[in-house]
Protein backbone atom coordinates (compact mmCIF):
# COMPACT_ATOMS: atom_id res chain seq x y z
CA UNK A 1 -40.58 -21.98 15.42
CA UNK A 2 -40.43 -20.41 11.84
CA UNK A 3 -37.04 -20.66 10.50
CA UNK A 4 -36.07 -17.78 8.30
CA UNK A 5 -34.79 -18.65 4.60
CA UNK A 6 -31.19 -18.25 3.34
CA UNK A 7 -31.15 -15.17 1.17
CA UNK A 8 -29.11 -15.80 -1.61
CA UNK A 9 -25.81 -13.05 -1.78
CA UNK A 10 -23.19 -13.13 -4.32
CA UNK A 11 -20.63 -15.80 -3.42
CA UNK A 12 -16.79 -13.61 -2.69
CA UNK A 13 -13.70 -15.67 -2.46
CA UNK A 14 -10.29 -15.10 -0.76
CA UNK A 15 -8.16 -13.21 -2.88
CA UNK A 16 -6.51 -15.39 -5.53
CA UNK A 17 -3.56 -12.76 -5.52
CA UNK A 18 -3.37 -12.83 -1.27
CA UNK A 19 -3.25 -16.45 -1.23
CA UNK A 20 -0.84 -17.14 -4.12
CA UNK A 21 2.00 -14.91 -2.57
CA UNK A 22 0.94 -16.30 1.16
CA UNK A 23 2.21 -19.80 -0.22
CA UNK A 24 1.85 -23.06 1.16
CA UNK A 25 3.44 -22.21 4.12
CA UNK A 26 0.74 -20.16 5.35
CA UNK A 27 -1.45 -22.89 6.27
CA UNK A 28 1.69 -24.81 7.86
CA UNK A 29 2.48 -25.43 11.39
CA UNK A 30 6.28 -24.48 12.43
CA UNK A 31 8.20 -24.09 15.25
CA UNK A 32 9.12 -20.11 15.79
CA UNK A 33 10.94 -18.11 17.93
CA UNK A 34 9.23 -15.86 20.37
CA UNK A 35 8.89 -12.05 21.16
CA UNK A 36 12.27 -11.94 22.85
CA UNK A 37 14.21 -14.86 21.00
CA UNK A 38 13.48 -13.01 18.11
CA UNK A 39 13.91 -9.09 18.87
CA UNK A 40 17.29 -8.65 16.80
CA UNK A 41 16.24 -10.90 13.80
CA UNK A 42 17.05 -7.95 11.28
CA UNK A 43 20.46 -7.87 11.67
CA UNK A 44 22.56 -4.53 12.25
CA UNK A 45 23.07 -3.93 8.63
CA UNK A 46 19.12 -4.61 7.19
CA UNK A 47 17.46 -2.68 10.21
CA UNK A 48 15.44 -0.50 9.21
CA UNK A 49 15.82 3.44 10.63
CA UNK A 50 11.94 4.45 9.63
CA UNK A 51 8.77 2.34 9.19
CA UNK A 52 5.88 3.37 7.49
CA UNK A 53 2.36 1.70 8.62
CA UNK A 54 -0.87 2.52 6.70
CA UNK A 55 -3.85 1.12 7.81
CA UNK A 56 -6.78 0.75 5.35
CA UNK A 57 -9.92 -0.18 7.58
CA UNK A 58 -12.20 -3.26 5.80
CA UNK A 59 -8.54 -4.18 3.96
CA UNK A 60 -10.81 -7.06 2.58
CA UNK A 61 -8.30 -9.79 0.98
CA UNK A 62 -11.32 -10.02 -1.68
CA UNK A 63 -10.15 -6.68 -2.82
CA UNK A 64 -7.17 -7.47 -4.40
CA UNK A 65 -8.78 -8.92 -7.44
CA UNK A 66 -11.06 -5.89 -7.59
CA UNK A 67 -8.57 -3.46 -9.88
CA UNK A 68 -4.66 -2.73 -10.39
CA UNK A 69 -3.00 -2.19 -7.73
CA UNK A 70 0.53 -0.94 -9.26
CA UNK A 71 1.85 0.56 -6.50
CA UNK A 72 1.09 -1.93 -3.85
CA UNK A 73 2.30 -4.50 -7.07
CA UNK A 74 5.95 -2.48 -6.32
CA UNK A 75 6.08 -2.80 -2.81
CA UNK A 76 5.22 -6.19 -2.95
CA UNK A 77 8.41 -6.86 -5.33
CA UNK A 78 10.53 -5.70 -1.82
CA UNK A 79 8.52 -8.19 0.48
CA UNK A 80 5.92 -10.42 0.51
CA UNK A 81 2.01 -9.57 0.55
CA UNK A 82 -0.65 -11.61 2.45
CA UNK A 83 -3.36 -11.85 4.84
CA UNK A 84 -3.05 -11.40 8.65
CA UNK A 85 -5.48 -12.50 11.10
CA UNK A 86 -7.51 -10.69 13.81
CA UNK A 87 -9.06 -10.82 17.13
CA UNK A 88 -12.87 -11.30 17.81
CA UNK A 89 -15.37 -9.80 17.80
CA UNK A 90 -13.54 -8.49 14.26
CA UNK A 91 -14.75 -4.60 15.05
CA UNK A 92 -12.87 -1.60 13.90
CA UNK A 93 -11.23 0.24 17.53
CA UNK A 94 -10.61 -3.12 18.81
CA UNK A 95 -8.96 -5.01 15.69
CA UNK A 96 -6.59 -1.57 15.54
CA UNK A 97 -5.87 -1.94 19.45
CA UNK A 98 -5.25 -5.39 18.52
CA UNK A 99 -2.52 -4.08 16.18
CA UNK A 100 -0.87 -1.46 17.60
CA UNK A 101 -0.24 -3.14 21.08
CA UNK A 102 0.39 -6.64 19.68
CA UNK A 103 -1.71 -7.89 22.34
CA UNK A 104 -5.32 -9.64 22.19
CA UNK A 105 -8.20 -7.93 23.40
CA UNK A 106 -8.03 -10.11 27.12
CA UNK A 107 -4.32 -8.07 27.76
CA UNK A 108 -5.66 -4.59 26.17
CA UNK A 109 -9.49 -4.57 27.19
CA UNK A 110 -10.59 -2.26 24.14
CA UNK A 111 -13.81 -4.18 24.03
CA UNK A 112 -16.44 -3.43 21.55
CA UNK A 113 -20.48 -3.43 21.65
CA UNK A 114 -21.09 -4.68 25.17
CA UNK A 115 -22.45 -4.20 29.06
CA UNK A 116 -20.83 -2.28 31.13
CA UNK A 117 -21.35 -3.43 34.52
CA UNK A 118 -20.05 -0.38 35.61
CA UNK A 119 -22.03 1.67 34.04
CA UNK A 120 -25.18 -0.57 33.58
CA UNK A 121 -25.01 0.86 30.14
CA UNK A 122 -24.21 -0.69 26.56
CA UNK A 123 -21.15 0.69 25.22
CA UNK A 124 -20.40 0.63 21.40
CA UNK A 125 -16.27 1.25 20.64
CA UNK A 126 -14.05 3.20 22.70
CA UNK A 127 -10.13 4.04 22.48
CA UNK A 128 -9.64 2.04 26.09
CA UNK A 129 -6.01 0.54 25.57
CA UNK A 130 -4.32 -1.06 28.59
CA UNK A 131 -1.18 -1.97 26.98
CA UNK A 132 1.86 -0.19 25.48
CA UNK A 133 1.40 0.56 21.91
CA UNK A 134 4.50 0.58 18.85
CA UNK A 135 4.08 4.23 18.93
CA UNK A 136 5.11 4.60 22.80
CA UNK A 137 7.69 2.17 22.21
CA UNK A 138 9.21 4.31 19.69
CA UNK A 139 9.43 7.18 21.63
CA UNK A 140 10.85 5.02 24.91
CA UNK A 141 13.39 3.80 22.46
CA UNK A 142 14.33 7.45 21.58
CA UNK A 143 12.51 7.44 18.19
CA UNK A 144 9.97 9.83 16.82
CA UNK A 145 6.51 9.40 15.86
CA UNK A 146 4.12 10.91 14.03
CA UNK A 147 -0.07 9.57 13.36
CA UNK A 148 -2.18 11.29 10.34
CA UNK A 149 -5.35 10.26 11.85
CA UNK A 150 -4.62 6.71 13.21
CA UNK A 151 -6.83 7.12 16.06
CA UNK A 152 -6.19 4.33 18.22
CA UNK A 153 -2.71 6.01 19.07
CA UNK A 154 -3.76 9.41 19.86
CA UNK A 155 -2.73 9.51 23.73
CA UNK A 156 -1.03 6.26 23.44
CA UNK A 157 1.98 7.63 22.33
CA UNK A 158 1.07 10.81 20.07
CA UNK A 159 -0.43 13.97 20.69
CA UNK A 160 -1.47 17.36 19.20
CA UNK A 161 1.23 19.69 19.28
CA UNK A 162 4.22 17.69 19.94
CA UNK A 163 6.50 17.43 16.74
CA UNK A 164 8.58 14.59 18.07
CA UNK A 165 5.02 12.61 18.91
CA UNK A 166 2.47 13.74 16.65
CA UNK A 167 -0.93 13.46 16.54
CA UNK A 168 -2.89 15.12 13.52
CA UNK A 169 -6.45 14.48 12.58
CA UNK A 170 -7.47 16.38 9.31
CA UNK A 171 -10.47 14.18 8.50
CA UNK A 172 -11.35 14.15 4.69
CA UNK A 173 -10.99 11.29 2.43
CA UNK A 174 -7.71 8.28 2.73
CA UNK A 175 -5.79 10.09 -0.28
CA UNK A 176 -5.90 13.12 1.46
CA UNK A 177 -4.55 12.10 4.50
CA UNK A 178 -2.01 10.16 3.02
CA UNK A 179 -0.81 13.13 0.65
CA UNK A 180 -0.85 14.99 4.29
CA UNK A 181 1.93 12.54 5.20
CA UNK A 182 3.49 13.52 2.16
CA UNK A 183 3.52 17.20 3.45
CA UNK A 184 4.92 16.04 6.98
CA UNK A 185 7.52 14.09 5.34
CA UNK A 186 8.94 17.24 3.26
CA UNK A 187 9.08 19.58 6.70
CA UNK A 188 6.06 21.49 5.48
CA UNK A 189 3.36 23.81 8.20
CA UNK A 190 1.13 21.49 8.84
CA UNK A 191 -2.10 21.66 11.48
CA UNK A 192 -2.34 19.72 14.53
CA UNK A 193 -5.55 20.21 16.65
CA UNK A 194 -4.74 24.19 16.86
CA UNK A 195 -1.61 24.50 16.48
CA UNK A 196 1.28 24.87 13.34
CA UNK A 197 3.82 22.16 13.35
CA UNK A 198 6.67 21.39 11.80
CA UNK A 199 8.51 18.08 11.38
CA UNK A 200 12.14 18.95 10.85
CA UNK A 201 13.33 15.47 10.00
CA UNK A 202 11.22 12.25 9.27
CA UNK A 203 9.87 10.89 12.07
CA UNK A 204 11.29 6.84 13.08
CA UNK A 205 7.26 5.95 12.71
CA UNK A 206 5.00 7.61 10.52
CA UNK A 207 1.32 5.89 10.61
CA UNK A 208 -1.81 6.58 8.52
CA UNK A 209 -5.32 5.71 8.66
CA UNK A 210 -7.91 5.67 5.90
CA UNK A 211 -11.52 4.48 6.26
CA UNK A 212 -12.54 4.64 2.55
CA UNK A 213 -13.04 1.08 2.11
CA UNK A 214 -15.03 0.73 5.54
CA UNK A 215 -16.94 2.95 5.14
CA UNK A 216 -18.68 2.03 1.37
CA UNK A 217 -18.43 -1.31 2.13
CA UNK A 218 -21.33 -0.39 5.08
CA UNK A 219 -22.93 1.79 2.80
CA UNK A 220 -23.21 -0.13 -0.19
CA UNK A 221 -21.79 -3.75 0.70
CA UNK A 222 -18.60 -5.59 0.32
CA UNK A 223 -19.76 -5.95 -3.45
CA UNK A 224 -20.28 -2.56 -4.38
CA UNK A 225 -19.21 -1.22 -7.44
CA UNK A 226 -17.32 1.83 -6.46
CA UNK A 227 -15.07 -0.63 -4.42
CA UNK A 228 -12.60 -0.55 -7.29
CA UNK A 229 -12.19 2.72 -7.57
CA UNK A 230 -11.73 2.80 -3.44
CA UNK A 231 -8.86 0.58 -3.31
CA UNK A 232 -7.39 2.45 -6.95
CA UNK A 233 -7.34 5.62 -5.50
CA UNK A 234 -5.78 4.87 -2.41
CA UNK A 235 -3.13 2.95 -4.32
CA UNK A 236 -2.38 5.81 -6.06
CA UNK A 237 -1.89 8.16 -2.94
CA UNK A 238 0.37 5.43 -1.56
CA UNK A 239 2.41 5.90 -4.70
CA UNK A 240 2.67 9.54 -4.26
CA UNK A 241 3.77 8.80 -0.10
CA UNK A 242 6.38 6.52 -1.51
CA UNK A 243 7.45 8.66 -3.91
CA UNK A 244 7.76 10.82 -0.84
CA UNK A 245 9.91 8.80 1.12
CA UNK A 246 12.37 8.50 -2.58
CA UNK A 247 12.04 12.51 -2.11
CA UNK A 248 13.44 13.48 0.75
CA UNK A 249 16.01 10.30 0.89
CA UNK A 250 14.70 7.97 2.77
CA UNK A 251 13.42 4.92 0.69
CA UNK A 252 16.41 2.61 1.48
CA UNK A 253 16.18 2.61 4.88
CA UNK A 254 12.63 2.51 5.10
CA UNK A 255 10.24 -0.57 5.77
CA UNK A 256 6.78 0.23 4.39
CA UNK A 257 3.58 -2.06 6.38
CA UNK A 258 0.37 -1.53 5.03
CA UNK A 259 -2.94 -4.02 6.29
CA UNK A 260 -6.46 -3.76 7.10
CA UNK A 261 -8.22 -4.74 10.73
CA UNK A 262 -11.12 -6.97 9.26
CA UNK A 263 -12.95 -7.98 5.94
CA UNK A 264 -16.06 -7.47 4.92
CA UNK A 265 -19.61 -9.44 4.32
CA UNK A 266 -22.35 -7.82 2.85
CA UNK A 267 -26.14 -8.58 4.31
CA UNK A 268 -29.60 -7.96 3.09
CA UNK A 269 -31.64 -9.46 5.68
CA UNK A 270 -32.68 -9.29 9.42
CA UNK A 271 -33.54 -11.43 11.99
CA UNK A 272 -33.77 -10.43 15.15
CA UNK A 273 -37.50 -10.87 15.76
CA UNK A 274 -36.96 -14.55 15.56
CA UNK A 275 -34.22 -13.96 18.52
CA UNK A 276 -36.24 -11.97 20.76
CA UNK A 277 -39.04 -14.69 20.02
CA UNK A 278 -36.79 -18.07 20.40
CA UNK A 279 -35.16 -16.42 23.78
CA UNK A 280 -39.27 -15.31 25.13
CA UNK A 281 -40.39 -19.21 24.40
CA UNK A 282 -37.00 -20.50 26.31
CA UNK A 283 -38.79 -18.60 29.66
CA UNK A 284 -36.39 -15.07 29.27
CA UNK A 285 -37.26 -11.47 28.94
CA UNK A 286 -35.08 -10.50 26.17
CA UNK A 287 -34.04 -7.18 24.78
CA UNK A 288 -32.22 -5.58 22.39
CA UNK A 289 -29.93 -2.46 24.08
CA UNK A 290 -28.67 0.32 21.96
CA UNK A 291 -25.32 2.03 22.69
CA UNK A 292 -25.96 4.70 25.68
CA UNK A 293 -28.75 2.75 27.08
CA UNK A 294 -29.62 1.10 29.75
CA UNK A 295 -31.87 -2.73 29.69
CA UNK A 296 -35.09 -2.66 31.12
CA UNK A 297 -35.53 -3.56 34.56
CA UNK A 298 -37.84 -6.52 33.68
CA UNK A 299 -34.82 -7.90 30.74
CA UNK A 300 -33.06 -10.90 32.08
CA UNK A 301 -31.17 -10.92 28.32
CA UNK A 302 -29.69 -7.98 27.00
CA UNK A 303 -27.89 -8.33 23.95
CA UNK A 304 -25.64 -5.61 22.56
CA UNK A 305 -25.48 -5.40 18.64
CA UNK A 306 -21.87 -5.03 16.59
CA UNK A 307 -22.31 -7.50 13.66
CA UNK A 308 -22.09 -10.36 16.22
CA UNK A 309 -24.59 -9.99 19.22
CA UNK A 310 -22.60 -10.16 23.14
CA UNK A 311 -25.58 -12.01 25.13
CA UNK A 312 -25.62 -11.01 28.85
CA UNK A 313 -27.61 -12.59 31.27
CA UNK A 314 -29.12 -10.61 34.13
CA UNK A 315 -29.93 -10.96 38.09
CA UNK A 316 -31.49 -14.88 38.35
CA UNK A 317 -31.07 -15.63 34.75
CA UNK A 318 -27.09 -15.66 35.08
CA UNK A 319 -26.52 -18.94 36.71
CA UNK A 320 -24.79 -22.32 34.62
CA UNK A 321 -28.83 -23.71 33.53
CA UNK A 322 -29.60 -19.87 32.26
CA UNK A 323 -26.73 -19.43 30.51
CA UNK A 324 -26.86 -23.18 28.75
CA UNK A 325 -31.04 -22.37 28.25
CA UNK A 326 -30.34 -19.43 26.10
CA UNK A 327 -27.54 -20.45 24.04
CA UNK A 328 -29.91 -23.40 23.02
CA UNK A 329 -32.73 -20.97 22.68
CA UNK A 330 -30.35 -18.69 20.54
CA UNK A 331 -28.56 -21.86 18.51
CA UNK A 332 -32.13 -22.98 17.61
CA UNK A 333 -32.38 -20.23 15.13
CA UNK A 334 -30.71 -20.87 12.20
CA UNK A 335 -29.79 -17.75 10.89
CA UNK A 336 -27.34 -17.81 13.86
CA UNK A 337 -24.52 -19.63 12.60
CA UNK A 338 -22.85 -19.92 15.85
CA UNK A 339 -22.80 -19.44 19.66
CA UNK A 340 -19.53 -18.55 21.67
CA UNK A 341 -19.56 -19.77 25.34
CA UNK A 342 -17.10 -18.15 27.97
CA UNK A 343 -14.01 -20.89 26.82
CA UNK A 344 -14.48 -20.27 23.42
CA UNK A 345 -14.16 -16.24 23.93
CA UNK A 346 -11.08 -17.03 25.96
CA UNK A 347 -9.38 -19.36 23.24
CA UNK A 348 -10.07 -16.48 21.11
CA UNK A 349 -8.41 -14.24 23.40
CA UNK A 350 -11.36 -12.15 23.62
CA UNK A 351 -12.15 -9.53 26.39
CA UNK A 352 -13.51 -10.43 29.44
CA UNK A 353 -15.85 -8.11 29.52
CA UNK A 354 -18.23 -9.44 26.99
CA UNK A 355 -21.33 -11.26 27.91
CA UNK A 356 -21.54 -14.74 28.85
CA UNK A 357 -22.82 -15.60 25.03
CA UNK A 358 -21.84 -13.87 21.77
CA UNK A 359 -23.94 -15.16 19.23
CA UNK A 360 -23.00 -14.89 15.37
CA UNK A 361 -25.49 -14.61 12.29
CA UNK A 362 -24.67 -16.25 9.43
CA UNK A 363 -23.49 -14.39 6.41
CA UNK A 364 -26.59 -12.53 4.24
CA UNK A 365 -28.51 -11.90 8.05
CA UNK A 366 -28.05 -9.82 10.75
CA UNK A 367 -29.63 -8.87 14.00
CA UNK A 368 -31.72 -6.39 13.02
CA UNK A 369 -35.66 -6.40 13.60
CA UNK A 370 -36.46 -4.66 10.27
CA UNK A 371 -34.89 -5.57 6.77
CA UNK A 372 -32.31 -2.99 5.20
CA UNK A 373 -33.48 -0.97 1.86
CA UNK A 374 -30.60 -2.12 -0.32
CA UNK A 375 -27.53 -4.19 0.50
CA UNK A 376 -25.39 -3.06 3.75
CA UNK A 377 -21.96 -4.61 4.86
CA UNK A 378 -21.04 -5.38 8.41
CA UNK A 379 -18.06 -7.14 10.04
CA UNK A 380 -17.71 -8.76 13.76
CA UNK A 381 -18.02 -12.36 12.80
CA UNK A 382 -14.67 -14.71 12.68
CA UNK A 383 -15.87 -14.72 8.82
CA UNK A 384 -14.01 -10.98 8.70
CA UNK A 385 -11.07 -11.67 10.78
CA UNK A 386 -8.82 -11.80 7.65
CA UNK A 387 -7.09 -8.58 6.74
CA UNK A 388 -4.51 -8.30 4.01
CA UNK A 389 -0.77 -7.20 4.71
CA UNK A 390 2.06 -6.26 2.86
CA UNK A 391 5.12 -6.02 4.57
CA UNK A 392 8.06 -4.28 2.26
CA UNK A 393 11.21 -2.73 2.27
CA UNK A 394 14.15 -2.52 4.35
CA UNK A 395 14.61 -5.53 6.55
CA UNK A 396 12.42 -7.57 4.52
CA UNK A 397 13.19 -10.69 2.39
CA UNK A 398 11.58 -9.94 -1.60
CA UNK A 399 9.55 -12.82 -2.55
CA UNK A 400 9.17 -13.88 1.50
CA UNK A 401 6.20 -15.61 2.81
CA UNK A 402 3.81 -15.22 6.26
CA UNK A 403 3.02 -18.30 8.37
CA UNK A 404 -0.25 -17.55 9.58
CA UNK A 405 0.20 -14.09 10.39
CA UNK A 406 -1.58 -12.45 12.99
CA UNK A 407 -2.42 -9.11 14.17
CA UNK A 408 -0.83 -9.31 17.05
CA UNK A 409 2.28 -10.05 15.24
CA UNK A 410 2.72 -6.83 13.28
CA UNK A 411 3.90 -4.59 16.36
CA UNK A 412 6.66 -6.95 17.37
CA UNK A 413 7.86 -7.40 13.50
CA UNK A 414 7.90 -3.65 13.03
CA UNK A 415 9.98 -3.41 16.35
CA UNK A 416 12.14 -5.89 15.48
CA UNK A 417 12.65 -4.12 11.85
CA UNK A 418 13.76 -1.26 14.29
CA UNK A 419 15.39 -2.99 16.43
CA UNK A 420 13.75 -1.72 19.52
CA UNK A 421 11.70 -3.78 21.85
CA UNK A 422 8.26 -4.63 21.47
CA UNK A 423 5.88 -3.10 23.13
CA UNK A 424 5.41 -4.54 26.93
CA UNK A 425 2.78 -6.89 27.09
CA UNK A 426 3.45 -7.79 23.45
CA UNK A 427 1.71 -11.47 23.19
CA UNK A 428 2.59 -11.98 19.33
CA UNK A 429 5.22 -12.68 17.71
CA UNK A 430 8.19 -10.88 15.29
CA UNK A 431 7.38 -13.16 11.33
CA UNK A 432 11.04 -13.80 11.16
CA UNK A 433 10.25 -15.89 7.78
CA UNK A 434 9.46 -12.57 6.33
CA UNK A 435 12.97 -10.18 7.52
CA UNK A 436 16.26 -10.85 6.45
């Protein structure tokens, strides 16, 4: 078979500034306290009453170096900034679930790009969450909440209309939605869904979501040159939304989180012809299934396309030799850098629900049948899976480090900054080298 050839891409590395203030204990191994050993590590005195999380989807650690930073720079003086790890496949719904529940995908099932053998149908993301989120934990603990447009918790613990548990979604650009905080921080009218709310007093959880960076870096590539300017004018809103929380006299007691849910890779060539042929010469009737539709009856492979491809075999094909057949079929490619059996999904923690096969390209490829007109970015391999994170503020150690953060480890550090309990089928743990 005709092997495609490496397209040369622009080599990226991980953020000089991410790593330096990571240390060498990131890399460590170390003994730490669980979930519930840990709940009450910020004592009495250092918890904090309010925590601010902003989530900046494609958070690529890569960024960093990219431009200033000045106000992220401040934070980081009250804490310690880093890089957090996520689940897998490293896609945008699930990576936030991931987050907000402190559980991997096999406890919270948000599953991205896959079969649905209910359905018969190939799904693309969804806001499925089977697990308590921060946001209901907060309100269980007698706390408020309120979400500018962090999706993932709408109906998990905020809704339209309810000042105590607030949901608003005013679309628009990152800075905007994070100078809407501002607005809901200083009691002012603002809209949620149809209604005129007011927050009377800052809520114990105030989360924001901006998808600037995401959403150039698939447009234009993680290399694109209006990636600086991005990340710069976010910085600046999150200036202003600090500023806030100085404003209305809140700053002391309030521990600021800010991280992304995956990185970025940018790609500028497809491949997926030489899948579809590899898979028809192993003895299969492949096909490619777009979100909303259902395989062909003849398919006996039916791969469903999010970055990474989830491979699912079909009727007589799905048997131990099938399964073994295509992933040799699929690893004989070698723009597919890797193949992901059932145990290595589950070491992952991945959901069970995707196929028996996922199937990663390398970096510079992906599964498309046609070649893109200009450089694109993606994300889904366990090549995005970093994230940066800053944890600052009240509660926090300045100059701390993270050992080997993880997503699932922000929820149960932001309860324990709180001092509440994690959310219920919490799986991560509270990054007690990081609180006072």
């Amino acid at each position: 078979m005709t092997k495609p050839t490496a397209a040369p891409l622009s080599g990226r590395s991980v953020s000089r500034r991410a790593v330096l203030a990571a240390g060498a204990g990131a890399a460590a191994a170390v003994a730490l306290p669980s979930v519930a050993a840990a709940e009450g590590t910020a004592g009495g005195g250092d918890r904090a009453r309010h925590v601010v999380l902003v989530g900046w989807d494609g958070f690529d650690p890569a960024y960093l170096d990219l431009v200033g930073t000045p106000h992220l720079d401040a934070l980081t003086r009250r804490g310690v900034i880093g890089t957090t790890t996520g689940c897998f496949p490293s896609i945008t719904n699930t990576s936030w679930a991931t987050v907000v529940s402190g559980a991997w995908p096999h406890t919270h099932l948000n599953t991205p790009y896959f079969l649905d053998p209910a359905t018969g149908r190939a799904v693309s993301q969804s806001r499925t969450l089977e697990a308590q989120t921060i946001a209901e934990a907060v309100t269980a603990a007698g706390g408020t909440v309120a979400s500018v447009q962090f999706f993932i918790l709408q109906n998990h613990g905020v809704v339209f209309g309810d000042p105590r548990a607030l949901y608003v979604q005013p679309g628009g650009t990152g800075p905007s939605r994070l100078d809407l905080a501002v607005d809901l921080l200083h009691g002012r009218p603002i809209r949620s869904g149809s209604e005129t709310v007011v927050v009377e007093e800052p809520p114990t959880l105030l989360a924001v979501y901006a998808d600037d960076l995401d959403a150039l870096g698939h447009a234009e590539g993680a290399e694109s040159p209006g990636m600086a300017g991005r990340l710069a004018g976010l910085d600046a809103a999150l200036g202003r939304l600090v500023q806030a929380t100085k404003d209305v006299g809140i700053y002391g007691s309030t521990a600021f989180v800010v991280l992304g849910d995956h990185g970025m890779t940018t790609f500028t060539r497809a491949f997926g012809g030489l899948v579809l042929a590899a898979l028809t010469e192993a003895g299969f009737t492949p096909e490619f299934v777009a979100p909303g539709a259902a395989p062909a009856p003849s398919t006996d492979v039916a791969m469903v396309v999010g970055g990474v491809a989830s491979v699912h075999l079909l009727g007589a094909a799905r048997t131990p030799a099938g399964i073994a057949r295509a992933r040799a079929a699929l690893e004989s490619v070698e723009a597919v850098e890797r193949v992901h059996d059932r145990a290595g999904l589950d070491a992952f923690g991945a959901s069970p629900l995707l196929g028996e096969l996922v199937a990663e390209p390398a970096a510079g490829w992906s599964f498309g049948l046609t070649d893109p007109d200009g450089p694109r970015g993606y994300h889904g391999r366990t090549g995005e899976r970093e994230a940066a994170l800053l944890i600052a503020g009240r509660g926090v150690r300045p100059r701390a480090r993270l050992d080997g953060a993880r997503h699932i480890d922000v929820t149960p550090t932001i309860a324990a900054l709180l001092g509440i309990p994690a959310p219920g089928r919490a799986e991560g743990r509270v990054l007690t080298e990081a609180l006072r």
